[in-house]
Protein backbone atom coordinates (compact mmCIF):
# COMPACT_ATOMS: atom_id res chain seq x y z
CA UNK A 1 -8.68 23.78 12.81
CA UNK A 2 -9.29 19.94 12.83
CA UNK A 3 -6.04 17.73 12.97
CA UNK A 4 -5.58 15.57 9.81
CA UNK A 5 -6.53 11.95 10.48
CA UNK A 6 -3.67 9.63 10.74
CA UNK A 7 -2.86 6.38 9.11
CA UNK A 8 -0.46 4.13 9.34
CA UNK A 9 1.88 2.74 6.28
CA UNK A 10 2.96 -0.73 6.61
CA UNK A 11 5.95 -1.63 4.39
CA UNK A 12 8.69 -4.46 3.65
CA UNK A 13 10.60 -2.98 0.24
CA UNK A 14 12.54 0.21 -1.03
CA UNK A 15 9.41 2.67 0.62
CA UNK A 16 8.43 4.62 -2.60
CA UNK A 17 5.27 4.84 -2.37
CA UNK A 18 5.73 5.56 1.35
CA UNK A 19 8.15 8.60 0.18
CA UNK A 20 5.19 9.63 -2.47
CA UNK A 21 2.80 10.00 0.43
CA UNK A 22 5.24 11.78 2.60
CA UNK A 23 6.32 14.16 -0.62
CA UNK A 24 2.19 14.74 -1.42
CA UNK A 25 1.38 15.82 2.76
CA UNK A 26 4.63 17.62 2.44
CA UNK A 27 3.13 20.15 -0.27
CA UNK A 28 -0.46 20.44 0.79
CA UNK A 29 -1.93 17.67 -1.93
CA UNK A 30 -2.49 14.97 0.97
CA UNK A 31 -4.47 15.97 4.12
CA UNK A 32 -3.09 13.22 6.42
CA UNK A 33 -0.49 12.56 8.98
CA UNK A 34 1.59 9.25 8.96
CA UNK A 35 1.22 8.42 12.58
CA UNK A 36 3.10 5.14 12.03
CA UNK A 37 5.37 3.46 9.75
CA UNK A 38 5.00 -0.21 10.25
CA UNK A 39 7.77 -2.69 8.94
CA UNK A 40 8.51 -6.37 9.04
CA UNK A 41 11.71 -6.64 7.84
CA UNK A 42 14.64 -5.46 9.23
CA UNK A 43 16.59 -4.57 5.60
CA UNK A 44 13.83 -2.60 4.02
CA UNK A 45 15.31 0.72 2.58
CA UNK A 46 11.80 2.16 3.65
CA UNK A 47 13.43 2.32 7.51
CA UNK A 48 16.12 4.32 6.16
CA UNK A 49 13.35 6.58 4.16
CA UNK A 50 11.30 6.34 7.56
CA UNK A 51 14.02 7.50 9.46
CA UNK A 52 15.09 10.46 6.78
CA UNK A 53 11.42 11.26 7.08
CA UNK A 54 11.32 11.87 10.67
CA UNK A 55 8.27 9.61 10.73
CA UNK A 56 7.80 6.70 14.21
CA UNK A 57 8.70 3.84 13.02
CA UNK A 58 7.88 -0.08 14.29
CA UNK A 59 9.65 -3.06 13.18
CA UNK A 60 7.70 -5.76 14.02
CA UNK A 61 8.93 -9.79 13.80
CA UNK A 62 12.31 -9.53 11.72
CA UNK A 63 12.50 -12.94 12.87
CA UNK A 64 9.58 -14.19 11.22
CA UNK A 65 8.37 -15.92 14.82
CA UNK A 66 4.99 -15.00 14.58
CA UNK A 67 1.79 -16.47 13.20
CA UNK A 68 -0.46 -14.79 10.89
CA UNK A 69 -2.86 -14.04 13.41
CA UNK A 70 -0.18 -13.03 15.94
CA UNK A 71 1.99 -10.71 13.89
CA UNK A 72 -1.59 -8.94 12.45
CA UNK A 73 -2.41 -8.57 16.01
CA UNK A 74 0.59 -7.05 17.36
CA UNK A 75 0.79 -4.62 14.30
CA UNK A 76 -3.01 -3.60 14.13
CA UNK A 77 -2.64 -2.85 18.43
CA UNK A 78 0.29 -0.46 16.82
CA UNK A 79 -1.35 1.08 14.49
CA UNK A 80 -4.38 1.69 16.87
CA UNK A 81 -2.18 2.74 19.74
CA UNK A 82 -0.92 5.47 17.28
CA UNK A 83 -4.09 7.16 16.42
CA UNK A 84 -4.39 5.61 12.93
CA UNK A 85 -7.62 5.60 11.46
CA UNK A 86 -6.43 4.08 8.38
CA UNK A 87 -4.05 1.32 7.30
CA UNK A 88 -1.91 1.55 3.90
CA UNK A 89 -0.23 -1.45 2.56
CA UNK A 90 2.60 0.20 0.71
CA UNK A 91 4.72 -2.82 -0.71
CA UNK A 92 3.72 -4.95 2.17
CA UNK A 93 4.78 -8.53 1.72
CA UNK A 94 3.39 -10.55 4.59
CA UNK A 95 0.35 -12.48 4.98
CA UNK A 96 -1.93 -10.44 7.16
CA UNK A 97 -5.53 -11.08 9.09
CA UNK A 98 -7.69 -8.01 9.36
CA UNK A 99 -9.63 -7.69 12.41
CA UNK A 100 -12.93 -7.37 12.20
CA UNK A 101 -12.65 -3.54 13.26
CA UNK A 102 -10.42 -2.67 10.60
CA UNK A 103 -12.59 -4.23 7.67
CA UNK A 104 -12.99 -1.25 5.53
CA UNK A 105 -10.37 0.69 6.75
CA UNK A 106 -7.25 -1.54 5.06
CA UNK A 107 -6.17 0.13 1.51
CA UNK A 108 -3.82 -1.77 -0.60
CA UNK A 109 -2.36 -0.67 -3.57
CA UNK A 110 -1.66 -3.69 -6.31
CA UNK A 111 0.03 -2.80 -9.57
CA UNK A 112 -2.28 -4.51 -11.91
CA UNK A 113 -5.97 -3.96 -13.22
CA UNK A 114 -7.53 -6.59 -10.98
CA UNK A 115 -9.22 -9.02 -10.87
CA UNK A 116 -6.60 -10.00 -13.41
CA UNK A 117 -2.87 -10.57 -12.71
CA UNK A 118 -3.99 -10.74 -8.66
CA UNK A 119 -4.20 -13.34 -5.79
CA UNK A 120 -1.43 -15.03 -3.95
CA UNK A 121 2.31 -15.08 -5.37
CA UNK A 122 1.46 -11.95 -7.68
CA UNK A 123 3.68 -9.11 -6.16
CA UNK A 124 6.14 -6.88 -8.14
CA UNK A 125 8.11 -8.00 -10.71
CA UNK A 126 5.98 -11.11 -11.30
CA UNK A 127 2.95 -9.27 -11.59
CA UNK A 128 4.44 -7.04 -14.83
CA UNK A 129 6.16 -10.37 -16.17
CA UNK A 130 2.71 -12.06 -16.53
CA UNK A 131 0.93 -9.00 -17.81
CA UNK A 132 4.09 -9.05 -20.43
CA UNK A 133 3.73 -12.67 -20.83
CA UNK A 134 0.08 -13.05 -21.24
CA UNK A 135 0.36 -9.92 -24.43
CA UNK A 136 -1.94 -7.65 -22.75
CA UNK A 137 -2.36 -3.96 -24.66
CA UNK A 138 -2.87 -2.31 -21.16
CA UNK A 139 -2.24 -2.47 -17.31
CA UNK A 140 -2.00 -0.20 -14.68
CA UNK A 141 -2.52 -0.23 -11.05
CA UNK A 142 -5.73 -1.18 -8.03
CA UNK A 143 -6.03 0.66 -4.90
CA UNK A 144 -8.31 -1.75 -3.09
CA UNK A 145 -9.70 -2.27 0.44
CA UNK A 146 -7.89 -5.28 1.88
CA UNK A 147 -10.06 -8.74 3.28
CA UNK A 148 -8.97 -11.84 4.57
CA UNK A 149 -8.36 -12.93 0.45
CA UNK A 150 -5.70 -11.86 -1.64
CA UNK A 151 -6.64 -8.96 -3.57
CA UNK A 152 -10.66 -9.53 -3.18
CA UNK A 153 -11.81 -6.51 -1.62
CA UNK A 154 -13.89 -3.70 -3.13
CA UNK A 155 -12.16 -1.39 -5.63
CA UNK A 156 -11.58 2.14 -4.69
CA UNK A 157 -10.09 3.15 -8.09
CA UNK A 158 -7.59 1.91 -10.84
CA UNK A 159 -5.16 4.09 -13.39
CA UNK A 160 -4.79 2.60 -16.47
CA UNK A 161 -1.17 3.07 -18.46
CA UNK A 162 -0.21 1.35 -21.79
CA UNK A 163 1.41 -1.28 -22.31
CA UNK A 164 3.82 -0.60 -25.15
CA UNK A 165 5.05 -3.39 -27.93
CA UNK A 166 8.75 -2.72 -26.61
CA UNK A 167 8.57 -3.02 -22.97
CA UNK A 168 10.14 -4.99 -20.61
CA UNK A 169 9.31 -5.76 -16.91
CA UNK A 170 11.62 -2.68 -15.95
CA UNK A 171 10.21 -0.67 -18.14
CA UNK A 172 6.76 -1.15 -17.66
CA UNK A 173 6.54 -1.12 -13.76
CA UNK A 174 8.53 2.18 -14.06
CA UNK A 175 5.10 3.54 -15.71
CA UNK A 176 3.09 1.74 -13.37
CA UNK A 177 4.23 3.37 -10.66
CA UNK A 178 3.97 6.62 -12.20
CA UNK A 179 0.37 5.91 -12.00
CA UNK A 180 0.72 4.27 -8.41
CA UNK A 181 2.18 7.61 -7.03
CA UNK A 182 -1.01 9.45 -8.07
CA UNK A 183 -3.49 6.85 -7.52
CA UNK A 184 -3.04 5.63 -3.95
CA UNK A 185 -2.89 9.65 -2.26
CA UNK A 186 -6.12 9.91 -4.71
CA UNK A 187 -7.69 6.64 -2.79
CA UNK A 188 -6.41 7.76 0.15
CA UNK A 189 -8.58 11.56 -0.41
CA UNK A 190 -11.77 9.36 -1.35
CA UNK A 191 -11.44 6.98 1.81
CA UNK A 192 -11.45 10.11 4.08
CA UNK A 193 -13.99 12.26 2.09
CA UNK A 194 -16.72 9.21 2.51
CA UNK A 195 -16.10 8.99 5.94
CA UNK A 196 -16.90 12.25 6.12
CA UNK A 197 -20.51 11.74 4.65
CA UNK A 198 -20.84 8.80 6.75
């Protein structure tokens, strides 16, 4: 039996998504280990999920002393160091450089059809607010491999969900992650299944 290739989930929120992926390998749906759980700030409820999870966690600058280039540095080493072969920014809110060796191997998950409602400031809440605003009839959520440019890289797949004529922000980015939770282990399946014909 071949062991499951690892990745590493970097995080800075509440860790759903991180939960989801644990929950999917937990049943049999996801054929991965989480080698690594990668966090930047110290009051992110994914820690406490981390720790409940009995997956290695790393927090990595609380203090917010690094550059760019240093903190992507010191976390990429980590995620090397634990086997990863994959990176998964799971509501990861820090400005990161990807090392030429990891170009391709970076998934993001956004929670918006890009190219619209993407690029720098549009995280969470603000990202369902504009879609709101701007009277769109649908949205949804990108998973996406990650480049030096906010929410640029190549499109591994997007879920579409409605957006109805009574929603509100909480309302709609309850159904968008709904569609988050099955997209990003589905991304996740692809990444590994082209490697494999690689």
């Amino acid at each position: 039996m071949n062991a499951p290739p690892r990745i590493a989930v970097f995080v800075s929120g509440g860790g759903r998504s991180l939960e989801n992926l644990a929950e999917r390998i937990a049943a049999g749906a996801l054929d991965v280990r989480i080698a690594l759980v990668v966090c930047n700030n110290p009051q992110a409820l994914a820690l406490e999920r981390a720790q409940r999870l009995e997956l290695p966690t790393l927090l990595v600058d609380p203090e917010r002393k690094l550059s760019p280039h240093e903190f992507s540095t010191t976390a990429f080493a980590a995620a090397e160091f634990a086997g990863a072969e994959l990176v998964v920014l799971a509501g990861f809110l820090r400005l990161l450089e990807i090392p030429e060796v990891w170009l391709g191997r970076v998934l993001n998950i956004h929670p918006a059809l890009l190219p619209s409602f993407g690029g720098k400031g549009f995280y969470g809440d603000r990202v369902h607010s504009a879609v709101l605003t701007a009277g769109a009839k649908e949205s949804g959520c990108t998973v996406h491999y990650v480049t030096n440019e906010y929410d640029k890289g190549p499109i591994v797949l997007q879920r579409k969900v409605p957006v109805l004529p009574d929603d509100d922000v909480h309302a709609l980015a309850t159904r968008v992650f709904e569609a988050e939770k099955l997209a990003l282990p589905e991304a996740i399946r692809a990444h590994f299944a082209r490697s494999l014909r690689e």
